[in-house]
Protein backbone atom coordinates (compact mmCIF):
# COMPACT_ATOMS: atom_id res chain seq x y z
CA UNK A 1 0.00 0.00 0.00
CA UNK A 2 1.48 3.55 -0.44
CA UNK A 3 1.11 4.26 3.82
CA UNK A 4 3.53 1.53 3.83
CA UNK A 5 5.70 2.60 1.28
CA UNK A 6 5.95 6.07 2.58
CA UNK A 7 6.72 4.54 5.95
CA UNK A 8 9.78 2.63 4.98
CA UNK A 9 11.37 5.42 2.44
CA UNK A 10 10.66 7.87 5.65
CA UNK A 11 12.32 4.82 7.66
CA UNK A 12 14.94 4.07 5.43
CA UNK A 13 16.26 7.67 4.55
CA UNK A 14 15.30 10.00 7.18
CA UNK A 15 16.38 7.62 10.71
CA UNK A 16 19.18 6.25 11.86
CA UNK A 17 18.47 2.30 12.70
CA UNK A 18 20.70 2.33 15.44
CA UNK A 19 18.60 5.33 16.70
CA UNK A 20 15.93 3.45 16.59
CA UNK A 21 14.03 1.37 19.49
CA UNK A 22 13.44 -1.94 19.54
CA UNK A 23 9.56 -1.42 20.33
CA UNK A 24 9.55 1.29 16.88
CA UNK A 25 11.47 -1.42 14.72
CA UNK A 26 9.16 -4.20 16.04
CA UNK A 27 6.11 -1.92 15.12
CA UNK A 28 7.88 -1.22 11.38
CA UNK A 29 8.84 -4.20 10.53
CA UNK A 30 5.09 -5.42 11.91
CA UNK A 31 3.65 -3.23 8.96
CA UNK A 32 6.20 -4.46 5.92
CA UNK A 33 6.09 -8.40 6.66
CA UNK A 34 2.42 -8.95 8.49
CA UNK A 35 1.32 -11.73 6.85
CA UNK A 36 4.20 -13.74 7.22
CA UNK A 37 5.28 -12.96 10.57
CA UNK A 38 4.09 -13.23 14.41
CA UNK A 39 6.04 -11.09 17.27
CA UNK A 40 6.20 -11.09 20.56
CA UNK A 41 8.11 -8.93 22.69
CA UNK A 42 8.81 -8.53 26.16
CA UNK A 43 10.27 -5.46 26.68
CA UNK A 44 10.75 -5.24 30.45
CA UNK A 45 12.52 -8.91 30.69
CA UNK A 46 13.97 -8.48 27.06
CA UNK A 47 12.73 -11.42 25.23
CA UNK A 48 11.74 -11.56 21.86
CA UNK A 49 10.12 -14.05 19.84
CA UNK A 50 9.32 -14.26 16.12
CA UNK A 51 7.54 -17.03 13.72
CA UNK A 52 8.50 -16.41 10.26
CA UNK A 53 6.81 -18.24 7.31
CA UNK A 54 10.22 -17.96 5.42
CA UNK A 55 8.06 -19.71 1.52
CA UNK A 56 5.67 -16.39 0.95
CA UNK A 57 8.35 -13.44 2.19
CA UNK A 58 9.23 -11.67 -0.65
CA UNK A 59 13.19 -10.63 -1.03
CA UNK A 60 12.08 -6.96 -0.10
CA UNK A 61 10.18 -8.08 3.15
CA UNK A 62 13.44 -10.56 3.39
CA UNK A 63 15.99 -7.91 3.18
CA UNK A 64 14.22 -5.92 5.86
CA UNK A 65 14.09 -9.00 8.17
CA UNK A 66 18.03 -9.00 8.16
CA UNK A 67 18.03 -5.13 8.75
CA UNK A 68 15.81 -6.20 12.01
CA UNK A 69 18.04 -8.83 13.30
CA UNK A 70 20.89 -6.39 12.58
CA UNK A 71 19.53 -4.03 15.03
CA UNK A 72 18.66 -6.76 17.29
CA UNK A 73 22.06 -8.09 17.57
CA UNK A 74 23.29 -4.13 18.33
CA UNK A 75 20.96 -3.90 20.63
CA UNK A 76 22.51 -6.84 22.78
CA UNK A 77 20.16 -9.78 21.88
CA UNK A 78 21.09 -13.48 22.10
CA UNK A 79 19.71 -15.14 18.69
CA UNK A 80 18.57 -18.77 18.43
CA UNK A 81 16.98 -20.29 15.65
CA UNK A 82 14.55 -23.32 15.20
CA UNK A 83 13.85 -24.51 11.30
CA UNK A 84 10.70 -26.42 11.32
CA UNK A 85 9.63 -26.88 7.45
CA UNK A 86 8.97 -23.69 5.50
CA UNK A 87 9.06 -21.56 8.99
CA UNK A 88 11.62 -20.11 11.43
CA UNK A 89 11.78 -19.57 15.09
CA UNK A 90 13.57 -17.08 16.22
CA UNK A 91 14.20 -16.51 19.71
CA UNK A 92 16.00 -13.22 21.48
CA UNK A 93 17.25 -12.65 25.07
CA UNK A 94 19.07 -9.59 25.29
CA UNK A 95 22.11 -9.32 27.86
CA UNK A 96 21.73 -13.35 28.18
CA UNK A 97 23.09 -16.44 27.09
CA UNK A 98 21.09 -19.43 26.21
């Protein structure tokens, strides 16, 4: 839709990603891959958890994905992954090992 396209050129050229929050990224990245995507987060204990149906994400819903777990990983989180058919797990902790 062109509210979402606005959104990420606004995203992508006007903010810094590392300026970012967590909660404001979760939110974005909420609006670009919807349909294929389920996340929870926890922001007082820092967990995070996302389902990803990896078959329908396009490469531009895909590249912003990586640009999420990017920030993630600069924001201190602990990544795990589970592959279970066409989906993904992906589990955060931030400050904490698993």
């Amino acid at each position: 839709s062109k509210d979402l396209e606005d959104l990420v050129k606004n995203f992508y050229t006007s903010l810094d990603p590392s300026k970012i929050s967590t909660y404001d990224f979760i939110n974005l990245i909420s609006k670009v891959i919807w349909e294929n995507c389920e996340i929870n987060y926890d922001e007082f204990n820092g967990i995070i958890k996302m389902i990803i149906n990896l078959k329908d994400l396009s490469f531009e819903q895909f590249y912003w994905l990586l640009l999420f777990l990017g920030h993630l990983i600069l924001e201190g989180f602990n990544l795990a992954t589970l592959e279970e058919e066409s989906f993904i797990t992906i589990h955060g902790v931030r400050g904490r090992k698993f």
